[in-house]
PDB file of N, CA and C in Angstrom:
ATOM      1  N   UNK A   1      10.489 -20.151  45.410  1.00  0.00           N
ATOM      2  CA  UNK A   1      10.711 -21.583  45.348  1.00  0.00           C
ATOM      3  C   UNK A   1      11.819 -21.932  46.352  1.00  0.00           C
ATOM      4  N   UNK A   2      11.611 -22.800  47.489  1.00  0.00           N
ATOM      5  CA  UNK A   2      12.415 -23.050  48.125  1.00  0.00           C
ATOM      6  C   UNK A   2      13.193 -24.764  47.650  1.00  0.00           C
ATOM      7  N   UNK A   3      14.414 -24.625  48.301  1.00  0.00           N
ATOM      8  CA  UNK A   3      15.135 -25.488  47.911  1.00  0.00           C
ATOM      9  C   UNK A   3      14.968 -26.634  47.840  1.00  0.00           C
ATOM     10  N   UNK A   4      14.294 -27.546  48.178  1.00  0.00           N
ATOM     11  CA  UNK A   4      13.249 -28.854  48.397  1.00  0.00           C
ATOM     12  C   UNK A   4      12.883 -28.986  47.196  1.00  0.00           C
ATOM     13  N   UNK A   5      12.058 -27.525  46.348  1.00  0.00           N
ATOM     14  CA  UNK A   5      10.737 -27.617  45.250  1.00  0.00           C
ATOM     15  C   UNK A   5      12.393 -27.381  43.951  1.00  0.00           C
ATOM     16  N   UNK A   6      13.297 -26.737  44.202  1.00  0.00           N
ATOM     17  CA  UNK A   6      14.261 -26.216  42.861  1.00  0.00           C
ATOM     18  C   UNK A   6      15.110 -27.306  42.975  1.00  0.00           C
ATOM     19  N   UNK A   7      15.243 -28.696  43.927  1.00  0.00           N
ATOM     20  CA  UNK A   7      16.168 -29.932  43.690  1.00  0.00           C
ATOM     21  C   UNK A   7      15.062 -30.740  42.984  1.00  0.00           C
ATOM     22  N   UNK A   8      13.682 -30.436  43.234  1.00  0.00           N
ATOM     23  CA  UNK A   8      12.735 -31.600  42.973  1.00  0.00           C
ATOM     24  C   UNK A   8      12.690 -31.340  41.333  1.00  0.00           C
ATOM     25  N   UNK A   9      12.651 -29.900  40.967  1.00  0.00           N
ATOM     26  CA  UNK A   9      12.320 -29.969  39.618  1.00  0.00           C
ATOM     27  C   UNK A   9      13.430 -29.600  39.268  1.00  0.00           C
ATOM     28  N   UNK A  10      14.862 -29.505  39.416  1.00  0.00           N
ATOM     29  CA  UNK A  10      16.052 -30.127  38.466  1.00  0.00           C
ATOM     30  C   UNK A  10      16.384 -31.571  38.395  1.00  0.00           C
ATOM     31  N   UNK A  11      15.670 -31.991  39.350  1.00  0.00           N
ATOM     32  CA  UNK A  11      15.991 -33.994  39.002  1.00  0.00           C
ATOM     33  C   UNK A  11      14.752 -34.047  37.643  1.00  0.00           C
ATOM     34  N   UNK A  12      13.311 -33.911  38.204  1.00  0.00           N
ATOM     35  CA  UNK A  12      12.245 -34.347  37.337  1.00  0.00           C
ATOM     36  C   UNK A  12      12.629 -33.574  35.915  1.00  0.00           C
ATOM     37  N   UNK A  13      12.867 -32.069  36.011  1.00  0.00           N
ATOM     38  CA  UNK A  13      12.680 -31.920  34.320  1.00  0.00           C
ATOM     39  C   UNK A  13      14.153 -31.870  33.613  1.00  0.00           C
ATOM     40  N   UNK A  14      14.656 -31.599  34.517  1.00  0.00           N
ATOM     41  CA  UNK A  14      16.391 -31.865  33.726  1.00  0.00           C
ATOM     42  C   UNK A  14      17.032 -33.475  33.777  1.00  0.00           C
ATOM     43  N   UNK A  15      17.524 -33.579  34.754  1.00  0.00           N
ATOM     44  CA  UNK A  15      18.358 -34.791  35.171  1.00  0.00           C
ATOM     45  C   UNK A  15      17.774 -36.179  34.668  1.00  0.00           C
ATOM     46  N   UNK A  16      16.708 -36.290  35.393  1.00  0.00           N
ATOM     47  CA  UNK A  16      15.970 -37.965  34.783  1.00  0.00           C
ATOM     48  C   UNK A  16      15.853 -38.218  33.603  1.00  0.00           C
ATOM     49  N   UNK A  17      15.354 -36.751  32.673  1.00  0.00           N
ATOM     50  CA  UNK A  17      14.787 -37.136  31.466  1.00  0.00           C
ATOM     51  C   UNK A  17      16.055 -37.144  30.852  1.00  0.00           C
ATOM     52  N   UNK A  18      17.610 -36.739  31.052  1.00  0.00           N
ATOM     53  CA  UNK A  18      19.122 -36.736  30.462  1.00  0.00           C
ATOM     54  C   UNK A  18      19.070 -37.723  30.978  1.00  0.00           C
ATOM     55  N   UNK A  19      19.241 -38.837  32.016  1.00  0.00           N
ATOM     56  CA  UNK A  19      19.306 -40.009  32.549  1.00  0.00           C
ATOM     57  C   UNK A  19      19.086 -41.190  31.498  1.00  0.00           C
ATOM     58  N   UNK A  20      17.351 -40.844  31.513  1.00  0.00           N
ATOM     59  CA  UNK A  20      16.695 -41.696  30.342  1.00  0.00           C
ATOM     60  C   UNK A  20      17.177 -41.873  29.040  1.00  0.00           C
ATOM     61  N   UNK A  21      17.260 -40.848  28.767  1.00  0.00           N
ATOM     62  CA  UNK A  21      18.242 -40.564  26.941  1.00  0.00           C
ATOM     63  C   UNK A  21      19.485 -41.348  27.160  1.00  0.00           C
ATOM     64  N   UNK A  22      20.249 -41.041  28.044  1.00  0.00           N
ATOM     65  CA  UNK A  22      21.310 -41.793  27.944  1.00  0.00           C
ATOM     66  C   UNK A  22      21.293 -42.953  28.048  1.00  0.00           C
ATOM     67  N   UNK A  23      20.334 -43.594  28.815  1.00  0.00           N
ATOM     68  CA  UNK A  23      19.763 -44.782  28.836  1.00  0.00           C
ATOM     69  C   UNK A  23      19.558 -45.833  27.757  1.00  0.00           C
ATOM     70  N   UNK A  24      18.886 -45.401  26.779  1.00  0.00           N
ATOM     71  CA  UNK A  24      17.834 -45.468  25.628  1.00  0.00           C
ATOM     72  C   UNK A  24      19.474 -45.869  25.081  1.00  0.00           C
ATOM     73  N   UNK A  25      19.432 -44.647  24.702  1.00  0.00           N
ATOM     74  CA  UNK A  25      20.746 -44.566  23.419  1.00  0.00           C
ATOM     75  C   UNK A  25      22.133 -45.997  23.870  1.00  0.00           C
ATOM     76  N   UNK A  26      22.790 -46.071  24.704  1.00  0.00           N
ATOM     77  CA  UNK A  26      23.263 -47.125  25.789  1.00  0.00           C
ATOM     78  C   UNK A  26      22.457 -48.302  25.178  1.00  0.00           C
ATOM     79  N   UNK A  27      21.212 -48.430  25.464  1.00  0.00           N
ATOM     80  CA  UNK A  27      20.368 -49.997  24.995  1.00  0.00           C
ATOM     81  C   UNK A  27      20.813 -49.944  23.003  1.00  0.00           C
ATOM     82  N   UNK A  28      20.545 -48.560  23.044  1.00  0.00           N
ATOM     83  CA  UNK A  28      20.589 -48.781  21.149  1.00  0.00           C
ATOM     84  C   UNK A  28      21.680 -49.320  20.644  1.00  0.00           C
ATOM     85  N   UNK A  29      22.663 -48.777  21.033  1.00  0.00           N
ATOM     86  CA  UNK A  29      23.792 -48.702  20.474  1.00  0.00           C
ATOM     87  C   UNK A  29      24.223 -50.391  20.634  1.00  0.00           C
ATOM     88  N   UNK A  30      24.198 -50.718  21.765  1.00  0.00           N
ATOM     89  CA  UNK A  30      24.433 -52.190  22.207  1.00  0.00           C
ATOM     90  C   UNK A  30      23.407 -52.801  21.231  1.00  0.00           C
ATOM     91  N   UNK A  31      22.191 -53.080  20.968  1.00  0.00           N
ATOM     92  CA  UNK A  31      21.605 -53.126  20.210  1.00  0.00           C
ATOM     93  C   UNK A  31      22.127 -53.786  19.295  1.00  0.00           C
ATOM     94  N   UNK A  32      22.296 -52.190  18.296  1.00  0.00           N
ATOM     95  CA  UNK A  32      22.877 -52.155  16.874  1.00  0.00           C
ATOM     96  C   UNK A  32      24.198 -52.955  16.971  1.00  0.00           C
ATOM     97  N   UNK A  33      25.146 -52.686  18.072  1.00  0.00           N
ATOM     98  CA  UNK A  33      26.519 -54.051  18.190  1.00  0.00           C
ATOM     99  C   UNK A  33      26.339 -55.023  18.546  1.00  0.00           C
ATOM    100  N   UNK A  34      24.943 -55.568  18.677  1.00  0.00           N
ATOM    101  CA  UNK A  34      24.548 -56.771  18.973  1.00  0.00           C
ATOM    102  C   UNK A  34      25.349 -57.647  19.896  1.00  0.00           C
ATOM    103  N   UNK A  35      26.385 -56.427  21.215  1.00  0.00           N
ATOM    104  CA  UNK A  35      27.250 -56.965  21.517  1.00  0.00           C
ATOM    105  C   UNK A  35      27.695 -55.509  22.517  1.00  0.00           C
ATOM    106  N   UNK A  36      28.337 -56.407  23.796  1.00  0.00           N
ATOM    107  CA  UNK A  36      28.301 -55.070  24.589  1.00  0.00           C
ATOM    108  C   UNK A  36      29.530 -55.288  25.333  1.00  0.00           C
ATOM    109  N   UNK A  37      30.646 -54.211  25.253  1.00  0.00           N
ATOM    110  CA  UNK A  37      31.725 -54.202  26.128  1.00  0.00           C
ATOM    111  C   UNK A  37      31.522 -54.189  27.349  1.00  0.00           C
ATOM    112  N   UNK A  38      32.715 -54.577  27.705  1.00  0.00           N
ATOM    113  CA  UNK A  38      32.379 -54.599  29.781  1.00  0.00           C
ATOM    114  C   UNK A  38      32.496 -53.222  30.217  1.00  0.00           C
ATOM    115  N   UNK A  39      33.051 -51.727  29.267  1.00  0.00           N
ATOM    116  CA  UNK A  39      32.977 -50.930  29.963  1.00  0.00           C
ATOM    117  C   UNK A  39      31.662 -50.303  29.419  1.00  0.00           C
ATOM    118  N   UNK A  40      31.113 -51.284  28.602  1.00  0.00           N
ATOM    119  CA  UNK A  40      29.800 -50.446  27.951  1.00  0.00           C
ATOM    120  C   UNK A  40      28.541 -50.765  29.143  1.00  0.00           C
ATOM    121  N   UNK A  41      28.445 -51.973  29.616  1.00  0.00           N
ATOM    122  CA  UNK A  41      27.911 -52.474  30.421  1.00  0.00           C
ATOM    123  C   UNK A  41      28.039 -51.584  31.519  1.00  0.00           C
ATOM    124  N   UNK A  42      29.456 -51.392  32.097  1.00  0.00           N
ATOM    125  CA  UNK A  42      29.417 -50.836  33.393  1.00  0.00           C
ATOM    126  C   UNK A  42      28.976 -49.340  33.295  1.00  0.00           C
ATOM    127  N   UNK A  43      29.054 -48.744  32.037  1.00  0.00           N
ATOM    128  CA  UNK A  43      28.511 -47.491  31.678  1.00  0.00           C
ATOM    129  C   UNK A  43      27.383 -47.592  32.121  1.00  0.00           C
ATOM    130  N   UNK A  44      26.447 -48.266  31.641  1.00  0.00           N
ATOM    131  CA  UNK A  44      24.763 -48.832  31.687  1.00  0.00           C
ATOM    132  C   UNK A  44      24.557 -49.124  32.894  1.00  0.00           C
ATOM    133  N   UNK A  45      25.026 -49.706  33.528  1.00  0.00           N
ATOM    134  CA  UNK A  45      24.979 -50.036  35.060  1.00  0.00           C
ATOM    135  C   UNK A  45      24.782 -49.106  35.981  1.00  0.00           C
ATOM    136  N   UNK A  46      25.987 -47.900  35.635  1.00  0.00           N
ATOM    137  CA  UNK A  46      26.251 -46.530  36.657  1.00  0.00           C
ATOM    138  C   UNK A  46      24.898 -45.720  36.284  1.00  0.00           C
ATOM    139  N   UNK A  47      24.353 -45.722  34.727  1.00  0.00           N
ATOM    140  CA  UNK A  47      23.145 -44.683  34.473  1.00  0.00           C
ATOM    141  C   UNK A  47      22.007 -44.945  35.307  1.00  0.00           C
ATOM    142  N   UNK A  48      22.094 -46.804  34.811  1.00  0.00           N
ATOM    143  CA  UNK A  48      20.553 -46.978  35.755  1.00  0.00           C
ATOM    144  C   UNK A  48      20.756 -46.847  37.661  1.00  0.00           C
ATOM    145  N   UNK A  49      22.079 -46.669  37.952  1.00  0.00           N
ATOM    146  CA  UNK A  49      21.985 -47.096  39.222  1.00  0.00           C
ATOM    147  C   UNK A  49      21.640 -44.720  39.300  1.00  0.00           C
ATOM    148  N   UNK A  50      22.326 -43.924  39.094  1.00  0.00           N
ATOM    149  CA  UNK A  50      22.102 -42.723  39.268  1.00  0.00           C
ATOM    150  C   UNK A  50      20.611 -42.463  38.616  1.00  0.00           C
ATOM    151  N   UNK A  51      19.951 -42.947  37.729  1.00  0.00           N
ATOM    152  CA  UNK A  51      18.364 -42.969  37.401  1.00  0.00           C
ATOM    153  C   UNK A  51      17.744 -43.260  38.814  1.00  0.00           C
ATOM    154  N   UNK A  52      18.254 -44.654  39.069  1.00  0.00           N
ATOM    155  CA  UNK A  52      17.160 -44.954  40.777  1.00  0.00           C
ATOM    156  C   UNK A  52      17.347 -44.101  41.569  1.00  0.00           C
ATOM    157  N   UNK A  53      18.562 -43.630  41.880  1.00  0.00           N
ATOM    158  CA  UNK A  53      19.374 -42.314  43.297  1.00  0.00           C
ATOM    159  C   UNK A  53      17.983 -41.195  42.902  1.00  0.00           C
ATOM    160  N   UNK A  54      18.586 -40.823  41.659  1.00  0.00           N
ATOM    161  CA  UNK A  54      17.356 -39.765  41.531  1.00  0.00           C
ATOM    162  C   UNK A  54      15.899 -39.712  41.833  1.00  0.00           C
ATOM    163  N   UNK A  55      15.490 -40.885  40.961  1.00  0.00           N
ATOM    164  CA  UNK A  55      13.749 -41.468  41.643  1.00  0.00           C
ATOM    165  C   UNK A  55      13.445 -41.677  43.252  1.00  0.00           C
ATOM    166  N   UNK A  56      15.017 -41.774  43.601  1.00  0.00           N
ATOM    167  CA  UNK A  56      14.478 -42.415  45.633  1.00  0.00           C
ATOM    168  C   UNK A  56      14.702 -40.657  46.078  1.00  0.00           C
ATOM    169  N   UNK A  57      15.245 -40.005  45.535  1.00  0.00           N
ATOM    170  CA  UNK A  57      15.039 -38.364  45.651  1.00  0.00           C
ATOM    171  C   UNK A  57      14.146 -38.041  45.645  1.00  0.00           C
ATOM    172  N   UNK A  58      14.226 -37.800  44.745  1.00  0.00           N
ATOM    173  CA  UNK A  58      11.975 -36.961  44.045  1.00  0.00           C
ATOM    174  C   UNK A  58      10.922 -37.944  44.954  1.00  0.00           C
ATOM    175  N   UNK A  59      11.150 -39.162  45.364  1.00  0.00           N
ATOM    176  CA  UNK A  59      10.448 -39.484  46.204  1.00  0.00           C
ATOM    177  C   UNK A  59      10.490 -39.468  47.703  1.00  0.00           C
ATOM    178  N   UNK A  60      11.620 -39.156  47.993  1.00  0.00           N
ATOM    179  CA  UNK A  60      11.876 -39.047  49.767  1.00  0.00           C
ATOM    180  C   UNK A  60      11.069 -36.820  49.650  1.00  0.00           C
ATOM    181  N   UNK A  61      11.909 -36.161  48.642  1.00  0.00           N
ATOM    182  CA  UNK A  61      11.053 -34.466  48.690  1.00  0.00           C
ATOM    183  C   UNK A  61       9.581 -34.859  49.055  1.00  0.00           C
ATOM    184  N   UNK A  62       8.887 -35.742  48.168  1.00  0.00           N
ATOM    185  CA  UNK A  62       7.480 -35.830  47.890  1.00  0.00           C
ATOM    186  C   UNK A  62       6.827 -36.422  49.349  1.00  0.00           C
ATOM    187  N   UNK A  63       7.938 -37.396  49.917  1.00  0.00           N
ATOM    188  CA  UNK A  63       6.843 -37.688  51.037  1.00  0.00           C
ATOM    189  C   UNK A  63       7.745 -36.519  52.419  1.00  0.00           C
ATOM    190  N   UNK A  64       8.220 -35.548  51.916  1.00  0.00           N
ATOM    191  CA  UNK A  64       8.701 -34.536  52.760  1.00  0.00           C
ATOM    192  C   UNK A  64      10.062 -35.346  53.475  1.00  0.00           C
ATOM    193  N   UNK A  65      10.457 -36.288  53.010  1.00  0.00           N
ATOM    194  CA  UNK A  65      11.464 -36.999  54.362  1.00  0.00           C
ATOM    195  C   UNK A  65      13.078 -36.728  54.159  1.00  0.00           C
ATOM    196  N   UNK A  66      12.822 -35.337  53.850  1.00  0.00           N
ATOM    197  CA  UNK A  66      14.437 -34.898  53.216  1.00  0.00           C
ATOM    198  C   UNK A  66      14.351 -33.415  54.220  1.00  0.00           C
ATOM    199  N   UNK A  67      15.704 -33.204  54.760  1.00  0.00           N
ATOM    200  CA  UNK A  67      16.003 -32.165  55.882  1.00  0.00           C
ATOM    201  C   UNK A  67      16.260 -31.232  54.233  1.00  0.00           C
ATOM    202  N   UNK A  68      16.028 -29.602  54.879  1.00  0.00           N
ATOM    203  CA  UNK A  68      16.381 -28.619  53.709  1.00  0.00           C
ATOM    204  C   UNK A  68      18.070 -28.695  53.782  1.00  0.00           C
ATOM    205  N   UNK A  69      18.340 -28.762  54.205  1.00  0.00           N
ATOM    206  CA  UNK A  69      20.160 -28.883  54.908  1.00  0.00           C
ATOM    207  C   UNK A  69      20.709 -29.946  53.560  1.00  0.00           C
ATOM    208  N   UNK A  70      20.103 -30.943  53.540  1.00  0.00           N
ATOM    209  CA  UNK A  70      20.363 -32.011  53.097  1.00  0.00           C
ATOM    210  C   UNK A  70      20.457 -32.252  51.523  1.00  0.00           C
ATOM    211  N   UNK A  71      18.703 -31.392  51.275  1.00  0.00           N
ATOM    212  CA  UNK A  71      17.985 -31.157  49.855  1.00  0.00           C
ATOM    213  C   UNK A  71      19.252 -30.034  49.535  1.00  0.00           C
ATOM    214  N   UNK A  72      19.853 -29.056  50.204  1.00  0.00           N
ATOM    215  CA  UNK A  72      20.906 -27.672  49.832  1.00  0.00           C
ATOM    216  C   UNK A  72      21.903 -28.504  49.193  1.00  0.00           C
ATOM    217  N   UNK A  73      22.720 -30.012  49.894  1.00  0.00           N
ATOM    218  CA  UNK A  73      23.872 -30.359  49.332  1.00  0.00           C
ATOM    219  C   UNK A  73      23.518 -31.081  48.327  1.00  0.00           C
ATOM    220  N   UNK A  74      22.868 -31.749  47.995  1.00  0.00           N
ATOM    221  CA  UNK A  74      22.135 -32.384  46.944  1.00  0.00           C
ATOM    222  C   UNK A  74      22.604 -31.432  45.742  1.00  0.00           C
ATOM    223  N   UNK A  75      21.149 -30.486  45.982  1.00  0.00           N
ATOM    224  CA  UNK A  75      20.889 -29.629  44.565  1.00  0.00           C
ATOM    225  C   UNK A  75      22.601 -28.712  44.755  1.00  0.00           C
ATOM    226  N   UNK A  76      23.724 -28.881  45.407  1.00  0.00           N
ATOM    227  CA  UNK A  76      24.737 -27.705  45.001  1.00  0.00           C
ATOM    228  C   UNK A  76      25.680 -29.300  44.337  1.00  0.00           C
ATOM    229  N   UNK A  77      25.850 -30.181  45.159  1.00  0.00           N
ATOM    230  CA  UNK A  77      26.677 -31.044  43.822  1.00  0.00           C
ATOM    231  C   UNK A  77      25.824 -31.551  42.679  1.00  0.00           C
ATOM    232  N   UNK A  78      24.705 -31.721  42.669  1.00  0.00           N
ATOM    233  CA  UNK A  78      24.330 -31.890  41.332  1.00  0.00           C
ATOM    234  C   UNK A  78      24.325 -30.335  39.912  1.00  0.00           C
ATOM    235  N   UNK A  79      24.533 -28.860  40.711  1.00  0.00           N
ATOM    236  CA  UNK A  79      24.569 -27.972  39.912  1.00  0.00           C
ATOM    237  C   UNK A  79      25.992 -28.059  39.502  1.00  0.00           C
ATOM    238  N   UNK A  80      27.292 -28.173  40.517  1.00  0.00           N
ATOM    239  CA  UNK A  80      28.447 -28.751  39.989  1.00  0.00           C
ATOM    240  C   UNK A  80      28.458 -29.509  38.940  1.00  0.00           C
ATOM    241  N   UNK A  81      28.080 -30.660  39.464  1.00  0.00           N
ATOM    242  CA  UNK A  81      27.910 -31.430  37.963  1.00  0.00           C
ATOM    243  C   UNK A  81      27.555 -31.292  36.749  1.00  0.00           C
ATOM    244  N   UNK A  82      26.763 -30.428  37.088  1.00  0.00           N
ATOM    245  CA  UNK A  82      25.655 -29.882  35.635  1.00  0.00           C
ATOM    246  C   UNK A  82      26.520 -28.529  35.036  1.00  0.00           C
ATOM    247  N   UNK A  83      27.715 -27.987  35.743  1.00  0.00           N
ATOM    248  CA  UNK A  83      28.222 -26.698  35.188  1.00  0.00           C
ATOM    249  C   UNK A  83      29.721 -27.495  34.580  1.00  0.00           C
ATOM    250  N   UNK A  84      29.650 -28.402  34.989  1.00  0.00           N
ATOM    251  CA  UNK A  84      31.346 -29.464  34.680  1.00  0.00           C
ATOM    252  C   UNK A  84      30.773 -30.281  33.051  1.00  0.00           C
ATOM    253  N   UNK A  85      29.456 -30.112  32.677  1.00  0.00           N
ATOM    254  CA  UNK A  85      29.324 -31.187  31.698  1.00  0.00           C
ATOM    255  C   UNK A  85      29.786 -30.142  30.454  1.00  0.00           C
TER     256      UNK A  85
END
């Protein structure tokens, strides 16, 4: 698996679907407080804006328009991230 195909499927089966959850739960919770802080908001804001980053990812791999150079720094700060949680 080269590095292109192991960034494509840590966004699709890890990252997005943690994205989404956090997502969800974010709408619930506001929801249930029928009422939403400004840092709850800006919480919600940053998920959906790193949800799209990810989707314009998995879609620039898919139509190939990502250098491997590029796809390498990607997938090494997002494994950072993922070893910091």
């Amino acid at each position: 698996m080269n590095t292109k195909e192991k960034l494509k499927n840590l966004l699709t089966v890890e990252i997005i679907p943690d994205l989404e959850e956090a997502i969800d739960e974010m709408f619930s919770m506001i929801e249930k407080a029928k009422m939403a802080s400004i840092a709850d908001k800006e919480e919600l804001k940053d998920l959906q804006e790193m949800h799209s980053e990810c989707k314009d990812i998995v879609k620039e791999l898919d139509a190939d328009e990502m250098a491997e150079d590029e796809a390498e720094e990607i997938l090494k700060e997002l494994m950072d991230a993922k070893t910091l949680e």
